[in-house]
C-alpha atoms as a PDB file:
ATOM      1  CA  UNK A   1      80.578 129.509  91.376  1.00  0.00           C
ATOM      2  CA  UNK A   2      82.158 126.200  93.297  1.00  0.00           C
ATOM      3  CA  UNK A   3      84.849 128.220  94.839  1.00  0.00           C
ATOM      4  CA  UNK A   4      82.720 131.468  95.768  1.00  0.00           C
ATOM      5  CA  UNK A   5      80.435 128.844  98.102  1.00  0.00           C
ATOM      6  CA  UNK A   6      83.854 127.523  99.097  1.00  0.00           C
ATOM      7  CA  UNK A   7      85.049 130.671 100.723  1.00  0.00           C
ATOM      8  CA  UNK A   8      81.681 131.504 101.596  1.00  0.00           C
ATOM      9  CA  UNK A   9      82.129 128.749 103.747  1.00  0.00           C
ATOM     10  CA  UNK A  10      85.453 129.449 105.081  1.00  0.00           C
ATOM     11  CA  UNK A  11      84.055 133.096 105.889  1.00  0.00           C
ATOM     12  CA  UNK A  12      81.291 131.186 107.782  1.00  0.00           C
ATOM     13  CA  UNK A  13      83.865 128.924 109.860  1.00  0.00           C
ATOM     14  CA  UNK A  14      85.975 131.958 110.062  1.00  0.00           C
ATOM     15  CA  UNK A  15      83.128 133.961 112.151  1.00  0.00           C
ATOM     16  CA  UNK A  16      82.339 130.758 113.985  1.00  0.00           C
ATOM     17  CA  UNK A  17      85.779 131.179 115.970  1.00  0.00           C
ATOM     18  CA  UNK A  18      86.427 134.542 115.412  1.00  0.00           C
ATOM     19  CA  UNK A  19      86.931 134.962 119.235  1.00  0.00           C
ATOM     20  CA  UNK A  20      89.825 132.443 118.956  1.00  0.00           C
ATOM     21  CA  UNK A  21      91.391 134.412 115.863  1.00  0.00           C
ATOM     22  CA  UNK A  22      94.636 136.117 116.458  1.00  0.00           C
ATOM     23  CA  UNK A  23      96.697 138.480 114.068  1.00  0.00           C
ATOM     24  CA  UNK A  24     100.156 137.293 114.483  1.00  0.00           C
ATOM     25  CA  UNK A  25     103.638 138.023 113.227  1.00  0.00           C
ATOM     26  CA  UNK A  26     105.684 135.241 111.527  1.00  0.00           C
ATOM     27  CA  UNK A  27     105.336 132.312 113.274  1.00  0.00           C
ATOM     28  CA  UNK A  28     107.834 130.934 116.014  1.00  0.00           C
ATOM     29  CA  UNK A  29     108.627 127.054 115.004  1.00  0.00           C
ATOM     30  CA  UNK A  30     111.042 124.494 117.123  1.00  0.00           C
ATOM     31  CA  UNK A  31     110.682 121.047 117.874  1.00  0.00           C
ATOM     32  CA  UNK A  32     109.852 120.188 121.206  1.00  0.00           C
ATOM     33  CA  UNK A  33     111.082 117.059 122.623  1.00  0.00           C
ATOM     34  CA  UNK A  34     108.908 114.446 124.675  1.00  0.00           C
ATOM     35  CA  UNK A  35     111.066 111.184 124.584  1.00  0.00           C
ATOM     36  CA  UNK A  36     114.896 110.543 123.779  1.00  0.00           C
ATOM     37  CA  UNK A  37     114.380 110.243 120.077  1.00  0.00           C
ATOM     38  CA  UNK A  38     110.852 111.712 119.481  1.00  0.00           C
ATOM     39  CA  UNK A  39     110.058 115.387 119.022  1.00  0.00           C
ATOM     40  CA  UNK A  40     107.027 118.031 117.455  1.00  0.00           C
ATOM     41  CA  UNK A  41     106.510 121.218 116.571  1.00  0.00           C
ATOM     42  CA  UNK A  42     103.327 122.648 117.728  1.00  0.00           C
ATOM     43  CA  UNK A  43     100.378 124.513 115.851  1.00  0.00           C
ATOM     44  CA  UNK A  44      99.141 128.332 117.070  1.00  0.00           C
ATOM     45  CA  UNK A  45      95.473 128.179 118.301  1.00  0.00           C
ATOM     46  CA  UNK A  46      93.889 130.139 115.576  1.00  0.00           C
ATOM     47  CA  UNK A  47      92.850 129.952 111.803  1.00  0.00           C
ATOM     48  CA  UNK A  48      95.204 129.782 109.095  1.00  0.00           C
ATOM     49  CA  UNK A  49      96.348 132.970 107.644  1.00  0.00           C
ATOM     50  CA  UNK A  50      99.443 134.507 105.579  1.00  0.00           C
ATOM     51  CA  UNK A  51     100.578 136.261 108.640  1.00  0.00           C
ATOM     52  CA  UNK A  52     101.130 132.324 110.669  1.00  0.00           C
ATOM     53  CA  UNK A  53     101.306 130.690 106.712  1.00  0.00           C
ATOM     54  CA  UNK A  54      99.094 128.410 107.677  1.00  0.00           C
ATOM     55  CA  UNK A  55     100.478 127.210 111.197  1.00  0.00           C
ATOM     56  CA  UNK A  56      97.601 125.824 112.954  1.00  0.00           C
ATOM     57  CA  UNK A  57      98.153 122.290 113.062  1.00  0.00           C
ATOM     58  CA  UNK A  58     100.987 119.860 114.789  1.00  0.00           C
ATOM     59  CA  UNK A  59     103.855 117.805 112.639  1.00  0.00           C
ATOM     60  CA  UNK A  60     106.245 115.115 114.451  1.00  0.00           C
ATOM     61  CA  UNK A  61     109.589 114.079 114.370  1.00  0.00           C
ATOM     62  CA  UNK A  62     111.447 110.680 115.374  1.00  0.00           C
ATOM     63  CA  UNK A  63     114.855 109.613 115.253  1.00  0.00           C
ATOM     64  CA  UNK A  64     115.369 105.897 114.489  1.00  0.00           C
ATOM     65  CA  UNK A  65     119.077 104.852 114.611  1.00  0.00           C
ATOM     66  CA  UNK A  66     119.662 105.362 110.541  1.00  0.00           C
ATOM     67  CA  UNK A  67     116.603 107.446 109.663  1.00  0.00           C
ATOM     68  CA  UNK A  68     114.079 110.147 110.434  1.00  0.00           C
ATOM     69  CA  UNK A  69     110.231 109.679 109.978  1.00  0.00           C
ATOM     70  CA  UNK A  70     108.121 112.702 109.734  1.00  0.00           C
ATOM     71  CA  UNK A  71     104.347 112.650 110.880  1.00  0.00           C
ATOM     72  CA  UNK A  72     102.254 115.128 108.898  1.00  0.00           C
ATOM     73  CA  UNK A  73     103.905 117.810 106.809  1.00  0.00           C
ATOM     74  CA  UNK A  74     102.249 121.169 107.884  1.00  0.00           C
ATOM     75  CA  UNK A  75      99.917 123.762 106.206  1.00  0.00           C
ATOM     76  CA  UNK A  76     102.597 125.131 103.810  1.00  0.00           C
ATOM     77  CA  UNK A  77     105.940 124.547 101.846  1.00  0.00           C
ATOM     78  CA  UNK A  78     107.329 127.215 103.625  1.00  0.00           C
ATOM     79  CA  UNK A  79     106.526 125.636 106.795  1.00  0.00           C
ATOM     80  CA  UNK A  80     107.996 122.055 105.667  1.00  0.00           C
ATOM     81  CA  UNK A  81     111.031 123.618 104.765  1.00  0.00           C
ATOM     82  CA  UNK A  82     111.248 125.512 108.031  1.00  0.00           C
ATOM     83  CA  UNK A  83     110.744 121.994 109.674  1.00  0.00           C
ATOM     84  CA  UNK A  84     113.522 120.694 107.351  1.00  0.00           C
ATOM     85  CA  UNK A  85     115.826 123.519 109.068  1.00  0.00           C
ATOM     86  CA  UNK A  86     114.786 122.142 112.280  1.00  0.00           C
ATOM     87  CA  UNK A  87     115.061 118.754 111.757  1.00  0.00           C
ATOM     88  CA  UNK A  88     119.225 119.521 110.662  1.00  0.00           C
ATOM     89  CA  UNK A  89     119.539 121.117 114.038  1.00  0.00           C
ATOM     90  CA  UNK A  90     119.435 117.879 116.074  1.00  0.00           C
ATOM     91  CA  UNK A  91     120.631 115.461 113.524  1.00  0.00           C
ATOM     92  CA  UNK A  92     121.695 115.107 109.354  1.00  0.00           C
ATOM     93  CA  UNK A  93     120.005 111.930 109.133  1.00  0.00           C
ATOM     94  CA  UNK A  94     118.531 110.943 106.128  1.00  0.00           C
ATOM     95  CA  UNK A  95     114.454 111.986 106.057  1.00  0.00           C
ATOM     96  CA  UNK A  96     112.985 108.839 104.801  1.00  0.00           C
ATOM     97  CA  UNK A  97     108.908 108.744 105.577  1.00  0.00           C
ATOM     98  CA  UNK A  98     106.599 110.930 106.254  1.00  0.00           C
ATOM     99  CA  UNK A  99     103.423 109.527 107.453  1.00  0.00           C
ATOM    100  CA  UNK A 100      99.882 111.495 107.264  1.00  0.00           C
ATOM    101  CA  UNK A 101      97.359 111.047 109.575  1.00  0.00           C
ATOM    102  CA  UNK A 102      94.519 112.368 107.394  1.00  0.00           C
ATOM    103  CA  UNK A 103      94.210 114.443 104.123  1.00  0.00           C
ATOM    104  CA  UNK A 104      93.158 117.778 105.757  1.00  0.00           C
ATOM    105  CA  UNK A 105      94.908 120.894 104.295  1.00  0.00           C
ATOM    106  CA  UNK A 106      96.574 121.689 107.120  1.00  0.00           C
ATOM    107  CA  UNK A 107      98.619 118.624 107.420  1.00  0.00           C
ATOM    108  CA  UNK A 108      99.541 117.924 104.076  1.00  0.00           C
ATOM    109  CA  UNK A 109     100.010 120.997 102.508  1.00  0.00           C
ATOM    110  CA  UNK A 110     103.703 120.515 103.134  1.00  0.00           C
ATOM    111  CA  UNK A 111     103.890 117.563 101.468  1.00  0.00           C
ATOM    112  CA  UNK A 112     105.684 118.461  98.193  1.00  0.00           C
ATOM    113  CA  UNK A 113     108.738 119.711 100.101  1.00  0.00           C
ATOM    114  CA  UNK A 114     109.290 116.422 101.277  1.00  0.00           C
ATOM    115  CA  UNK A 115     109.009 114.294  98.477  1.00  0.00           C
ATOM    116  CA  UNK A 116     111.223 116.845  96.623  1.00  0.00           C
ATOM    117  CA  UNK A 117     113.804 115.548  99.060  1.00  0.00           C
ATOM    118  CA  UNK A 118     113.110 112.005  98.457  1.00  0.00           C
ATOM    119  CA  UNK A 119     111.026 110.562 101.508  1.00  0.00           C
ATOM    120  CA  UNK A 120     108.323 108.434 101.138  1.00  0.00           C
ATOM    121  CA  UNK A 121     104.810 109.114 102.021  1.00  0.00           C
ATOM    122  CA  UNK A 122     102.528 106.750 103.959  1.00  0.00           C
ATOM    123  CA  UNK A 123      99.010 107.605 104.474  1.00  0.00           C
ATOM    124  CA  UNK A 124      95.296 105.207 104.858  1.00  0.00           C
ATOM    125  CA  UNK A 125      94.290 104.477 101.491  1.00  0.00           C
ATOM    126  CA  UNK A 126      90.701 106.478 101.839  1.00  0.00           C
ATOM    127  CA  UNK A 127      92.891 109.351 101.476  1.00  0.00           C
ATOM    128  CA  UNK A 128      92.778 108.472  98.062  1.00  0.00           C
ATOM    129  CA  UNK A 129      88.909 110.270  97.880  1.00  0.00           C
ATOM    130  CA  UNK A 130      89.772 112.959  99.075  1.00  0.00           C
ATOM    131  CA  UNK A 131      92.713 113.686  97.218  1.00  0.00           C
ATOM    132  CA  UNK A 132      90.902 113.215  94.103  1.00  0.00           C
ATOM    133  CA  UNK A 133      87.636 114.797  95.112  1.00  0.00           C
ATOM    134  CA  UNK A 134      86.530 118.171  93.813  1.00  0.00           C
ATOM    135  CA  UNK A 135      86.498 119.291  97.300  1.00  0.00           C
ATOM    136  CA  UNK A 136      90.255 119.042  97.719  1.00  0.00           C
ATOM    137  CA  UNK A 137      90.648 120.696  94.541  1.00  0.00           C
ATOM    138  CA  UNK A 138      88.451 123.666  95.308  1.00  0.00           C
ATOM    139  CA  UNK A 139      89.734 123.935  98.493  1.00  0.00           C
ATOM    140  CA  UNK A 140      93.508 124.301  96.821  1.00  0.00           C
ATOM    141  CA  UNK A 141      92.216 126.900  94.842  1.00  0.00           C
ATOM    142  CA  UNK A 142      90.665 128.871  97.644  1.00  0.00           C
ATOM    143  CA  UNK A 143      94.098 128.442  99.886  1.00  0.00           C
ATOM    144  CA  UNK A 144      95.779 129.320  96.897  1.00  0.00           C
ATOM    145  CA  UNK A 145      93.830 133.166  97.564  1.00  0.00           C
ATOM    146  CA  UNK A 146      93.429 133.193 101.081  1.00  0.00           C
ATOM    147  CA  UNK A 147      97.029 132.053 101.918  1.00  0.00           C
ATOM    148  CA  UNK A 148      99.183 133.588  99.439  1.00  0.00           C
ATOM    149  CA  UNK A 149     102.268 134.209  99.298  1.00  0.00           C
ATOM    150  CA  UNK A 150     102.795 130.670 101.543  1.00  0.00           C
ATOM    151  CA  UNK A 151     100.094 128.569  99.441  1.00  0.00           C
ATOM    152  CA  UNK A 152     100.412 129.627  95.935  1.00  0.00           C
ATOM    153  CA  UNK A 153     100.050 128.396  92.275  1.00  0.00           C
ATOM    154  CA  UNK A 154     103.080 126.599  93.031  1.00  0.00           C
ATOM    155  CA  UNK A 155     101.445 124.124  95.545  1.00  0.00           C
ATOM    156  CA  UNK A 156     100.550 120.652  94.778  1.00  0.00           C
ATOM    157  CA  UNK A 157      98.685 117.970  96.271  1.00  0.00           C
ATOM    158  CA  UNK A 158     100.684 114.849  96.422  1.00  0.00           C
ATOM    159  CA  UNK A 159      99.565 111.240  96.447  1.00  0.00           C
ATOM    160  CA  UNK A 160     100.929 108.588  99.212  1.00  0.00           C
ATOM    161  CA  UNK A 161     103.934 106.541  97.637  1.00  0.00           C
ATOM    162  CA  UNK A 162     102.030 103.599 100.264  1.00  0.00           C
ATOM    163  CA  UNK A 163      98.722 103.599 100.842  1.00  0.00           C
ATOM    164  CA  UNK A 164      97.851 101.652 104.023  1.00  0.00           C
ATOM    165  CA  UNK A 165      94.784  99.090 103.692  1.00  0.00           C
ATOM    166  CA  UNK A 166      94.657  97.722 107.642  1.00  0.00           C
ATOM    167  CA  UNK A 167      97.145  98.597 110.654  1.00  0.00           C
ATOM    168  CA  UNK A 168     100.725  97.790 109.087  1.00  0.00           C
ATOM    169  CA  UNK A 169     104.232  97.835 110.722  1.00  0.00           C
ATOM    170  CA  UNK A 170     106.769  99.564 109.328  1.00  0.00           C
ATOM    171  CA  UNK A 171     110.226  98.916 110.523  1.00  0.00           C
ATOM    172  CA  UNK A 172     113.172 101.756 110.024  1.00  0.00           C
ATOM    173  CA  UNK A 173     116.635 100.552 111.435  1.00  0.00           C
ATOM    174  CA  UNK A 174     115.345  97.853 113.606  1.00  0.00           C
ATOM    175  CA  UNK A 175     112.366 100.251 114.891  1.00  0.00           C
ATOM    176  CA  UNK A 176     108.825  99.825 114.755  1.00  0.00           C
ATOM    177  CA  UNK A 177     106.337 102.415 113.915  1.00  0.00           C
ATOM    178  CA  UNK A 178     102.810 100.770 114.364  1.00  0.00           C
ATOM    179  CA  UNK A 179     100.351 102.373 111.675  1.00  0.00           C
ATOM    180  CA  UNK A 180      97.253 102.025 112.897  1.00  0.00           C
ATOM    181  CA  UNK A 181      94.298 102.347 110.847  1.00  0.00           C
ATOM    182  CA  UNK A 182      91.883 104.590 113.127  1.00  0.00           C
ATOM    183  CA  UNK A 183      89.120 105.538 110.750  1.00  0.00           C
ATOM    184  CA  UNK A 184      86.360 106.490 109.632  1.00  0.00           C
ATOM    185  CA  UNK A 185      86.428 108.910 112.756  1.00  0.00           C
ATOM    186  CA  UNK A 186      87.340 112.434 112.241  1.00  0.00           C
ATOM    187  CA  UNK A 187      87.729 111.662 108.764  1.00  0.00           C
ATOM    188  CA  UNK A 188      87.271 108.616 106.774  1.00  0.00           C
ATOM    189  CA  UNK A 189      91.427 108.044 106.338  1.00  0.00           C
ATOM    190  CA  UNK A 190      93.002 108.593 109.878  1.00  0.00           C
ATOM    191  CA  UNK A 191      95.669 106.862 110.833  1.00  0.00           C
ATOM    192  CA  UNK A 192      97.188 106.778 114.153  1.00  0.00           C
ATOM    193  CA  UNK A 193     101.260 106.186 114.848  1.00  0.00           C
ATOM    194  CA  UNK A 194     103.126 104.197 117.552  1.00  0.00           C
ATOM    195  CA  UNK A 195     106.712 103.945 118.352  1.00  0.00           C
ATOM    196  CA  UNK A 196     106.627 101.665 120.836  1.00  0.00           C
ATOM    197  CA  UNK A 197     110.375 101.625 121.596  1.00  0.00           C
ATOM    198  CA  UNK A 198     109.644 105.624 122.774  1.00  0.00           C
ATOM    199  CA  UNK A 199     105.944 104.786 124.082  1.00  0.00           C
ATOM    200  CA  UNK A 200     104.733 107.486 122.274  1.00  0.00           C
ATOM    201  CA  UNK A 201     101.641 108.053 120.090  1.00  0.00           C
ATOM    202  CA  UNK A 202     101.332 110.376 117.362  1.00  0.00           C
ATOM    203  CA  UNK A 203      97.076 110.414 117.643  1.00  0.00           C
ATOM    204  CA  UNK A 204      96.428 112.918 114.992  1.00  0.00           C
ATOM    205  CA  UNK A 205      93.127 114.945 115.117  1.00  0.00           C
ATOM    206  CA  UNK A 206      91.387 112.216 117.100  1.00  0.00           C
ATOM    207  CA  UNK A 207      92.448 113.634 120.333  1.00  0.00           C
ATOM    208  CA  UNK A 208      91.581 117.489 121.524  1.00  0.00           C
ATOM    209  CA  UNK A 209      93.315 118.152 124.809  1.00  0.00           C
ATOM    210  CA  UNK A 210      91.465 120.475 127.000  1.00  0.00           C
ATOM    211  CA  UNK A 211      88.809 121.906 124.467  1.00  0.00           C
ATOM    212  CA  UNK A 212      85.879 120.795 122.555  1.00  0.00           C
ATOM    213  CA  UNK A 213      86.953 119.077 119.128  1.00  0.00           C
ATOM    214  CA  UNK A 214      84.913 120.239 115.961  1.00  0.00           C
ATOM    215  CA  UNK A 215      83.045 117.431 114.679  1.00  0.00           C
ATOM    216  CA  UNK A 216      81.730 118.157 111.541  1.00  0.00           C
ATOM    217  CA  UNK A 217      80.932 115.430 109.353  1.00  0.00           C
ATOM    218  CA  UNK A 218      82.879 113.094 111.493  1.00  0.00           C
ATOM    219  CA  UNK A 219      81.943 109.188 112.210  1.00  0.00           C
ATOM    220  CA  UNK A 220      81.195 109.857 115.524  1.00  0.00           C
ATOM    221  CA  UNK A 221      80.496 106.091 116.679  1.00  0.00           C
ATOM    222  CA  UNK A 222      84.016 104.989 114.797  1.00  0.00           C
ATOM    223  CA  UNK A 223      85.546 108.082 116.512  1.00  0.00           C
ATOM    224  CA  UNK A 224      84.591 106.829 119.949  1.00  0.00           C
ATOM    225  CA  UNK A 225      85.141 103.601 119.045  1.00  0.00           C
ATOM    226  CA  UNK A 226      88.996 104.334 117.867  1.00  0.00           C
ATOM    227  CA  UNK A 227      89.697 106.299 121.276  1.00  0.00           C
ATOM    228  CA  UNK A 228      88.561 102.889 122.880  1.00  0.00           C
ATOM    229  CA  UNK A 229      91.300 101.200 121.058  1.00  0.00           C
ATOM    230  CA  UNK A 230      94.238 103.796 121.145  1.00  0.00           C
ATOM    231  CA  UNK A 231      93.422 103.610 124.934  1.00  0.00           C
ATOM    232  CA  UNK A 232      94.669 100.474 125.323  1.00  0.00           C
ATOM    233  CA  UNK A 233      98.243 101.297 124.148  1.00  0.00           C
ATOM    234  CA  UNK A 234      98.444 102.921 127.733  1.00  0.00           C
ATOM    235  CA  UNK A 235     101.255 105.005 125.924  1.00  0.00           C
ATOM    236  CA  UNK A 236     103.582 107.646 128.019  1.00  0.00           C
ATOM    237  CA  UNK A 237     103.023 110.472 125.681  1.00  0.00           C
ATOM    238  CA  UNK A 238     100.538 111.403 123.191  1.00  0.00           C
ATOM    239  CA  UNK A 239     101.104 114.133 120.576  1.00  0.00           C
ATOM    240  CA  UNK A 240      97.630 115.441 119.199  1.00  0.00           C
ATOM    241  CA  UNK A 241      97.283 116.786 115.669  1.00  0.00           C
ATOM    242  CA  UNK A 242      96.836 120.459 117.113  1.00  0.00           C
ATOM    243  CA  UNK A 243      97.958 121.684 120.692  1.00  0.00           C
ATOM    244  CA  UNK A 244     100.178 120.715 123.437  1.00  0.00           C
ATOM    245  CA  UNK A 245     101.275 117.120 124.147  1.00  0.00           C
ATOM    246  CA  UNK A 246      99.548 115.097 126.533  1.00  0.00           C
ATOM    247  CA  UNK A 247     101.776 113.314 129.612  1.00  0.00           C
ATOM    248  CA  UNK A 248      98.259 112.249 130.610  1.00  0.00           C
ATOM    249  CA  UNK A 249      97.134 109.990 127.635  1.00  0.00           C
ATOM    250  CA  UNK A 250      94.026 107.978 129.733  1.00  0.00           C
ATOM    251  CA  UNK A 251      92.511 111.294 131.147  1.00  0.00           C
ATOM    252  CA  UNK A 252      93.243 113.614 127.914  1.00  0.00           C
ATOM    253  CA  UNK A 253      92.173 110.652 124.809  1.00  0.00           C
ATOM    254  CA  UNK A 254      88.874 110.065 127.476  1.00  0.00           C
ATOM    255  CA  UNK A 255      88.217 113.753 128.089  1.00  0.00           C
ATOM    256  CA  UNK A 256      87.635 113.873 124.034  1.00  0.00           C
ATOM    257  CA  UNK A 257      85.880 109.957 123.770  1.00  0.00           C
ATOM    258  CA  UNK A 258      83.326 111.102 126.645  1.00  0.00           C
ATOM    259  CA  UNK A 259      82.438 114.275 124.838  1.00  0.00           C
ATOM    260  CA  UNK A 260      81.507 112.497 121.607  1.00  0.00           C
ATOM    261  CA  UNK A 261      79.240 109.728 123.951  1.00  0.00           C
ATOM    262  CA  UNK A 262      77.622 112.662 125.558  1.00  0.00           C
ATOM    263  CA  UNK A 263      76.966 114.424 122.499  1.00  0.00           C
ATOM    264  CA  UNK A 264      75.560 110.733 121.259  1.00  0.00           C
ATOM    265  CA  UNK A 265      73.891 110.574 124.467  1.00  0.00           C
ATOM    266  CA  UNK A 266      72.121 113.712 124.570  1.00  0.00           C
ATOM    267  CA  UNK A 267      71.069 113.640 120.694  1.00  0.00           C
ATOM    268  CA  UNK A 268      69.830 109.677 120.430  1.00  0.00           C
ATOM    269  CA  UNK A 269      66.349 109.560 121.374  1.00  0.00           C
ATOM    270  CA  UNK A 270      65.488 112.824 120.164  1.00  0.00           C
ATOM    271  CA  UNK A 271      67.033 111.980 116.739  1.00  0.00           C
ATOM    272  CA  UNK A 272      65.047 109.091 116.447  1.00  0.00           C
ATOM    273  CA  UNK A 273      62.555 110.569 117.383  1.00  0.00           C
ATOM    274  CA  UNK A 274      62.413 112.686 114.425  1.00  0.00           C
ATOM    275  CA  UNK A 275      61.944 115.878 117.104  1.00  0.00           C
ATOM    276  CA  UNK A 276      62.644 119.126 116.320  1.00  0.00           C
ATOM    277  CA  UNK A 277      66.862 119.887 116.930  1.00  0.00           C
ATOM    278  CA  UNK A 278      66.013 123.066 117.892  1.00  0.00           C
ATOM    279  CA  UNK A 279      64.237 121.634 121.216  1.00  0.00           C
ATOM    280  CA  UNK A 280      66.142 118.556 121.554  1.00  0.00           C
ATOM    281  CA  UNK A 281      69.088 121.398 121.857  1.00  0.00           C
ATOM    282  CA  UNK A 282      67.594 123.438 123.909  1.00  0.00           C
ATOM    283  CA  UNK A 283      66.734 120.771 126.407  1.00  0.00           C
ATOM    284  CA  UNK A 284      69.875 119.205 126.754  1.00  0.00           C
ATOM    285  CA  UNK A 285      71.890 119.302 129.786  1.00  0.00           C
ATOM    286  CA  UNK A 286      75.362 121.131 128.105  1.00  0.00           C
ATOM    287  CA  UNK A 287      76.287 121.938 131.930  1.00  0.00           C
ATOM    288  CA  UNK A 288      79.315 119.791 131.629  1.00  0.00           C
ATOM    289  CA  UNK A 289      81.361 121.713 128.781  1.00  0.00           C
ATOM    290  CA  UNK A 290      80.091 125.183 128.449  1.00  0.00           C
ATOM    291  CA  UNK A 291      83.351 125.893 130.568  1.00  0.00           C
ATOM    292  CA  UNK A 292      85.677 124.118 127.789  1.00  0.00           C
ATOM    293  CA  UNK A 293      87.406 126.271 125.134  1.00  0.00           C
ATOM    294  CA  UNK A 294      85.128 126.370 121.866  1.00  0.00           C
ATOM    295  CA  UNK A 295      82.018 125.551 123.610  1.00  0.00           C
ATOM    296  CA  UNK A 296      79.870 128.421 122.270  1.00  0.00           C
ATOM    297  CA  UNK A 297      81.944 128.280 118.633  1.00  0.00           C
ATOM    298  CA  UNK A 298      81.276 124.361 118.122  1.00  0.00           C
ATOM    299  CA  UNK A 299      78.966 122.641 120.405  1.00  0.00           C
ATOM    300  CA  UNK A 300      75.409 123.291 118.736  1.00  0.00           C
ATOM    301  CA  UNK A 301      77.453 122.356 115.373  1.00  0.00           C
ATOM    302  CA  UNK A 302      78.638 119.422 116.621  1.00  0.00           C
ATOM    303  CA  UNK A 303      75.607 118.388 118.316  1.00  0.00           C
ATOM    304  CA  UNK A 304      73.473 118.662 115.294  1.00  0.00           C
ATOM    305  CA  UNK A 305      75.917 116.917 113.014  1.00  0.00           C
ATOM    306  CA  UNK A 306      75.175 113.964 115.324  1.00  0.00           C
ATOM    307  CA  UNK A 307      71.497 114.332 115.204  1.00  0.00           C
ATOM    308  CA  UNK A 308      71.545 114.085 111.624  1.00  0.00           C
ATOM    309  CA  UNK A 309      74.591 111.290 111.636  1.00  0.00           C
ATOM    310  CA  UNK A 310      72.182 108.955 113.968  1.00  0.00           C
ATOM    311  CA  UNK A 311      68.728 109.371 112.267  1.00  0.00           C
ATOM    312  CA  UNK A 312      70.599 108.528 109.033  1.00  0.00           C
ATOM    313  CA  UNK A 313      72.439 105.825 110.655  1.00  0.00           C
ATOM    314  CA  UNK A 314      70.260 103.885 113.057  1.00  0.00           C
END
């Protein structure tokens, strides 16, 4: 019964972007570089199927002098060890960490191929409840269908080797990587990277570039609130945790922190209110990002995630 709601519910998000749903052949993957030692591979702009195995989401690479460290491991095995082939292209050094910026399928699913190589994985230690949760479970299960051949019985969740507590440093051959504890936001366990020798941020799914972000159950306020901070890094080049890099961190991290305060904006006094969403909705001035990519698919979700996040909140 638990995993017929569950892919009733992936149905439902399926329909919700069904305009943004391609059909594709195998997917192309190749890093792309944005600093002397720091690369990524980007996600397709659709919903994970078996015809992209599950290519919808962003995974980065940096070269320290006597290591590489991996950031997020893709929505498959078969992806990770297409990443591996990469990866060999440009150098044979050791792969020693891989770093997750949040639990979501997408991102982690990967995982296994890494560890079966011997890297270590870093991720923020609430990733712990969602690893364990019946959610992530269920939501194996239903990959396991939806996604075969590329997410199959032979997929396993794996656990963080080091599971951060507050922002930590972790130094690789006289490099820093700042881990920076950025949630609750998008989820409760994101965690944002730095390499500040490259002056590049890895932001993970806290920065949309160009298009509305889906909100869900997010912490909008801590969202917001993280932006603020990762802002002040005034970094060259940020690498989202789906589309294109960003040369224009301040404008493209602000662009996504202005339309969760609107959204808070817009849905505060009506919220308290205890009105009816429907009308607060309906009255609300959208004018400013009906234009955006995945307006019409995620706004009124979003919006009414925040009503309910606020009246329970304030």
């Amino acid at each position: 019964m638990r995993s017929w709601v569950m892919r009733k519910w992936l149905a439902m998000v399926a329909l919700m972007f069904s305009p943004w749903v391609v059909a594709s052949e195998a997917p192309k993957l190749e890093l792309k570089q944005v600093s002397d030692h720091a690369y990524y591979v980007e996600g397709l702009f659709e919903l994970g199927t078996p015809l992209n195995q599950n290519f919808i989401s962003n995974a980065g690479v940096v070269i320290a002098p006597e290591g590489v460290v991996v950031i997020d491991a893709l929505g498959s095995p078969a992806l990770a060890e297409r990443l591996v082939v990469e990866i060999r292209k440009v150098t044979d050094k050791p792969i020693q960490y891989v770093i997750i910026t949040h639990y979501h399928a997408d991102h982690v699913y990967g995982l296994q191929v890494f560890k079966d190589l011997g890297a270590k994985v870093i991720a923020q230690e609430k990733g712990k409840l969602y690893l364990t949760s019946e959610t992530a479970k269920l939501r194996l299960e239903v990959s396991r269908e939806e996604l075969a051949p590329w997410v199959d019985e032979n997929t396993r969740l794996e656990a963080a080797d080091v599971w951060v507590i507050n922002d930590e440093q972790l130094m690789l051959s006289g490099w820093q990587f700042d881990l920076l504890k950025v949630g609750p936001a998008h989820t409760p366990d994101d965690l944002s990277v730095y390499v500040p020798a490259e002056n590049v941020l890895f932001a993970g799914d806290l920065m949309f570039q160009g298009r509305i972000p889906f909100v869900g159950n997010a912490d909008s306020a801590g969202w917001i609130k993280s932006l603020d901070r990762l802002l002040t890094l005034s970094p060259k080049v940020v690498v989202p945790g789906h589309g294109p890099h960003s040369t224009d961190p301040a404008e493209d991290l602000k662009f996504t922190r202005d339309y969760l305060q609107y959204l808070r904006d817009e849905m505060r006094e009506p919220a308290l209110n205890l009105d009816d969403f429907d009308e607060a909705y309906k009255n609300a001035d959208w004018s400013p990002y009906e234009g955006y990519p995945l307006f019409r698919a995620a706004n009124r979700m979003n919006a009414y995630n925040v009503f309910l996040s606020i009246q329970t909140s304030e």
